[in-house]
N, C-alpha and C. Protein backbone atom coordinates (compact mmCIF):
# COMPACT_ATOMS: atom_id res chain seq x y z
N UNK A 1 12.84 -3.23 21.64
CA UNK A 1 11.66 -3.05 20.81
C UNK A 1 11.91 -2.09 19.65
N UNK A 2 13.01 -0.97 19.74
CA UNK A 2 12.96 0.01 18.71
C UNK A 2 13.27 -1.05 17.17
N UNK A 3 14.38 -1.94 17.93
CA UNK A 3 14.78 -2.64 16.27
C UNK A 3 14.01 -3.00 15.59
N UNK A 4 12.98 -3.87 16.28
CA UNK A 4 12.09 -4.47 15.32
C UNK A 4 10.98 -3.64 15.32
N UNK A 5 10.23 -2.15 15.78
CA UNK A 5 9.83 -1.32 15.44
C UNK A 5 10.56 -0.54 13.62
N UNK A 6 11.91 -0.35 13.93
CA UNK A 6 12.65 0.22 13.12
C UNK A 6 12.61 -0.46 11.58
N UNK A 7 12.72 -2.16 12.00
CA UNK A 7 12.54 -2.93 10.72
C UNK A 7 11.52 -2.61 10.04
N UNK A 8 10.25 -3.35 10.81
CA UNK A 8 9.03 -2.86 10.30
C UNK A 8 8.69 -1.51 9.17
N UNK A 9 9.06 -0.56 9.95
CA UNK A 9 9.17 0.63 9.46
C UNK A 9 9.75 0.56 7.90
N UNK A 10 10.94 0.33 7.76
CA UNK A 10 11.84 0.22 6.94
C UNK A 10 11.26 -0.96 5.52
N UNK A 11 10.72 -2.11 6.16
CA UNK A 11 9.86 -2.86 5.07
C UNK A 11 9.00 -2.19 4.77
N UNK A 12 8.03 -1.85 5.52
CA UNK A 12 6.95 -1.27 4.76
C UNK A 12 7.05 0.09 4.38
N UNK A 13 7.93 0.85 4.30
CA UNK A 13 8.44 2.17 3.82
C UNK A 13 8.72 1.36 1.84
N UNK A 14 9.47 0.78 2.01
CA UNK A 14 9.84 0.42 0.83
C UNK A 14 8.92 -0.74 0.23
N UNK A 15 7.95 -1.22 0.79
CA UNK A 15 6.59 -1.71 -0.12
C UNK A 15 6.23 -0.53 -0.77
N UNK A 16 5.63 0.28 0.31
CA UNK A 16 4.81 1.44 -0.13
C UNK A 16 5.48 2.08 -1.56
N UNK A 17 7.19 2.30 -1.24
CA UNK A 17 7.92 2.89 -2.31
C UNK A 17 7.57 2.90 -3.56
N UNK A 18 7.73 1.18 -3.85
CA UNK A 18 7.94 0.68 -5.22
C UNK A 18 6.31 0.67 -6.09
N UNK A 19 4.95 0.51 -4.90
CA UNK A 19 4.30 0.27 -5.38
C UNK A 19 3.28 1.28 -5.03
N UNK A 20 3.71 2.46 -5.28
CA UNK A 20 2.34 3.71 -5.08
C UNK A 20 2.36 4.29 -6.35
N UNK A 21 3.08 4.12 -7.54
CA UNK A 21 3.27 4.95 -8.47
C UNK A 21 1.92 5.12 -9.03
N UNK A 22 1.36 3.73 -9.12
CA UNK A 22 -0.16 4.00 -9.84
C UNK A 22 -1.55 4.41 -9.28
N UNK A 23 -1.13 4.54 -7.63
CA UNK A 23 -1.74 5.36 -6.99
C UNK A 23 -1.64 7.14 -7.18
N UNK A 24 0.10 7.36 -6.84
CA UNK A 24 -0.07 8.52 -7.39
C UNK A 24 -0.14 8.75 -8.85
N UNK A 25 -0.16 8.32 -9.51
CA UNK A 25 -0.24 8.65 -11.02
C UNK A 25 -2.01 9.00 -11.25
N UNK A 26 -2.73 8.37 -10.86
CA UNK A 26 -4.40 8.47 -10.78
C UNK A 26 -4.59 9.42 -10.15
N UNK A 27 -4.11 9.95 -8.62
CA UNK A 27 -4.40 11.33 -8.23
C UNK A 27 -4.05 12.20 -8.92
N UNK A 28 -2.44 12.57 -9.54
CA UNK A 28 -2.12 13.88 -10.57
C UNK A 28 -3.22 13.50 -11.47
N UNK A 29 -3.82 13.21 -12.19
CA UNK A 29 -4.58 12.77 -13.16
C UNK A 29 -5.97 13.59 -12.89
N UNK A 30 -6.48 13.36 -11.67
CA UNK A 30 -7.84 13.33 -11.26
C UNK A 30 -7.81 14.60 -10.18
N UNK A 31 -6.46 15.23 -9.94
CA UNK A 31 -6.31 16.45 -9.43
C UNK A 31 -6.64 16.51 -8.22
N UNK A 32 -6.22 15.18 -7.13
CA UNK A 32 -6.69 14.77 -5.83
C UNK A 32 -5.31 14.43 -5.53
N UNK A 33 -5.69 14.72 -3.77
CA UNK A 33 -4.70 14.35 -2.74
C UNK A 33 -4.89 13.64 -1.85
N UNK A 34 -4.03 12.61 -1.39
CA UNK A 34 -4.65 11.78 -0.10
C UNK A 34 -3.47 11.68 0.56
N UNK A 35 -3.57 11.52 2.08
CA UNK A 35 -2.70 11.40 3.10
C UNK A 35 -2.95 9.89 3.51
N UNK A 36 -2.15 9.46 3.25
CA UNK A 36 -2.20 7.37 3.76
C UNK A 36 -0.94 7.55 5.16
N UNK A 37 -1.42 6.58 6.08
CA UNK A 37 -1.40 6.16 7.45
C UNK A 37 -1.32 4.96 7.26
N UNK A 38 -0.13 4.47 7.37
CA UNK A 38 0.05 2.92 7.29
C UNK A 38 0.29 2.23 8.91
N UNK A 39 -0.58 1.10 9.44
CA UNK A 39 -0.44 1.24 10.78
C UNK A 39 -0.13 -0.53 10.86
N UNK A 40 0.64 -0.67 11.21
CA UNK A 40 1.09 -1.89 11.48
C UNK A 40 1.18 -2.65 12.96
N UNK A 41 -0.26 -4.09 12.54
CA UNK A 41 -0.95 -3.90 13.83
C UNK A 41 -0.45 -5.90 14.09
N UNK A 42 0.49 -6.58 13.40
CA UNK A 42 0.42 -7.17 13.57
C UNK A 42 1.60 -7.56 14.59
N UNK A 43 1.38 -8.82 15.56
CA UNK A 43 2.54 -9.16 16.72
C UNK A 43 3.98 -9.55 16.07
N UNK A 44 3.87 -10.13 15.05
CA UNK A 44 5.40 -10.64 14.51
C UNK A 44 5.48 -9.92 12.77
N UNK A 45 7.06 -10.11 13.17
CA UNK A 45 7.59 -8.93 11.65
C UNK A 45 6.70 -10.27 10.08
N UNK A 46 6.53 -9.40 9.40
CA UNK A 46 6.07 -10.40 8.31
C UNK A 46 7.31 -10.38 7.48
N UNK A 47 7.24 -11.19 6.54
CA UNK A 47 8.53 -11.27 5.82
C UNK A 47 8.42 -9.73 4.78
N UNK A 48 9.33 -9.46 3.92
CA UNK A 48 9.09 -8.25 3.10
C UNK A 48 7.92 -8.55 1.83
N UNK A 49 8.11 -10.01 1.49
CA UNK A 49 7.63 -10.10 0.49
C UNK A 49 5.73 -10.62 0.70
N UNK A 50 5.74 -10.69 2.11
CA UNK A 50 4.42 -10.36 2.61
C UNK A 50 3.81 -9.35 2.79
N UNK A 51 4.43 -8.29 3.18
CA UNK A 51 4.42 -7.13 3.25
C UNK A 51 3.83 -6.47 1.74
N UNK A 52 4.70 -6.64 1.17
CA UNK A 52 4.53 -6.11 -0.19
C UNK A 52 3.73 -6.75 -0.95
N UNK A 53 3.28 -8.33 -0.43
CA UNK A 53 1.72 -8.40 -1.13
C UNK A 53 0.35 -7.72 -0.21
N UNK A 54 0.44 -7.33 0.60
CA UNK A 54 -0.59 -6.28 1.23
C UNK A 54 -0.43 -5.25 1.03
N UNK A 55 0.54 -4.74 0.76
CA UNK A 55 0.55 -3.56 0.02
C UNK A 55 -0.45 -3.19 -1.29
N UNK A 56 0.23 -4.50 -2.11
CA UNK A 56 -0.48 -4.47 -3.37
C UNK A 56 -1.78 -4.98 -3.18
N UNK A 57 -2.39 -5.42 -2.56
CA UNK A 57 -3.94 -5.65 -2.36
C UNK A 57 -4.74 -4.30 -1.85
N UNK A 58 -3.83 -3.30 -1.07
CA UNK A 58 -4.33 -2.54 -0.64
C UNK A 58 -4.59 -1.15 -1.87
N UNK A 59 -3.13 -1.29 -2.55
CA UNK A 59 -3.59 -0.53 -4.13
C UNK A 59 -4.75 -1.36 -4.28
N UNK A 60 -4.73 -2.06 -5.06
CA UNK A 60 -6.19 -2.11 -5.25
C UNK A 60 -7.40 -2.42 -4.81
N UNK A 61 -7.56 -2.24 -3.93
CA UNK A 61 -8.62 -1.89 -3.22
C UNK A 61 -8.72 -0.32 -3.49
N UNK A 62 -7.97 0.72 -3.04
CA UNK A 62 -7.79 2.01 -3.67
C UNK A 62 -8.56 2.39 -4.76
N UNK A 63 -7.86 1.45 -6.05
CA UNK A 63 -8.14 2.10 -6.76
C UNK A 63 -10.00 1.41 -7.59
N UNK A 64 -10.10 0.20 -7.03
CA UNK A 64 -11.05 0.19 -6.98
C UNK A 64 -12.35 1.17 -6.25
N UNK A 65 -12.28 1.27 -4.92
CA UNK A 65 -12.64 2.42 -4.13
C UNK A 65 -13.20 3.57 -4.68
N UNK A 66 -11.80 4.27 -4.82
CA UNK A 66 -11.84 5.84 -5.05
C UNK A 66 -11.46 6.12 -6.85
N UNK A 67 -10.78 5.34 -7.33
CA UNK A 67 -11.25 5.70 -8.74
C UNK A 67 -11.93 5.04 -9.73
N UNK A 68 -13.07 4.03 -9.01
CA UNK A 68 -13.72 3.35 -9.69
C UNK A 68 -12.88 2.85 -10.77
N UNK A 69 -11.80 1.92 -10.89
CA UNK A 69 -10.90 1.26 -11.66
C UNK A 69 -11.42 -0.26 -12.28
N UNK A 70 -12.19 -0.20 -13.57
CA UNK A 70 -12.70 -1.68 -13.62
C UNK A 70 -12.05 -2.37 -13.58
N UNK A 71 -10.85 -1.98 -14.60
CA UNK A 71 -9.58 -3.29 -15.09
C UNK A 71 -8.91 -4.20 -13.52
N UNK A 72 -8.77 -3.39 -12.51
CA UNK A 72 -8.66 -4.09 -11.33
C UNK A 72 -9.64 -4.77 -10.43
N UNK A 73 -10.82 -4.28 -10.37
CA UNK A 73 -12.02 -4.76 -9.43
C UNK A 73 -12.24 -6.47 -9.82
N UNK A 74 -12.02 -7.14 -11.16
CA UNK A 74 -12.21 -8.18 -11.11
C UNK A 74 -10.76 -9.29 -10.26
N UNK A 75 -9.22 -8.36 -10.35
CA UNK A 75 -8.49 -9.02 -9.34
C UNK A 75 -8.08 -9.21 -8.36
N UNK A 76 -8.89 -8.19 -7.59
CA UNK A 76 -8.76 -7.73 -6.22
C UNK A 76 -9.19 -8.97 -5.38
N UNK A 77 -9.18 -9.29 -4.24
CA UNK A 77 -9.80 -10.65 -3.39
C UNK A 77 -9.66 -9.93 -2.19
């Protein structure tokens, strides 16, 4: 179980990577901090590039959310 614990880990470490910049870039901005908990609840590994589109849905949702972001709220689903 650790391996494919370990994978997991390792994909979604490096979704998160590539695609938080404009998350953190809006907090330095707005002079806020947030602690994200990524919990991975599903039975089989997703591919990376699944991964990394939930990722990016989950930015925006974010930044819709918490920094009231118009330019995104109309592409979010």
């Amino acid at each position: 179980h650790a391996v494919k614990r370990n994978r997991v880990k390792r994909l979604v470490r490096e979704a998160w990577r590539r695609n938080k910049s404009e998350i953190v870039v809006k907090c330095e901005e707005q002079k806020i901090t947030f602690d994200f908990a990524l919990v991975y609840t599903a039975t089989i590994i997703l591919s990376y590039e699944e991964i990394e589109k939930k990722i990016k849905q989950l930015s925006l949702r974010l930044n819709k959310d918490y920094f009231h972001d118009e330019d995104n709220s109309t592409t979010a689903s």
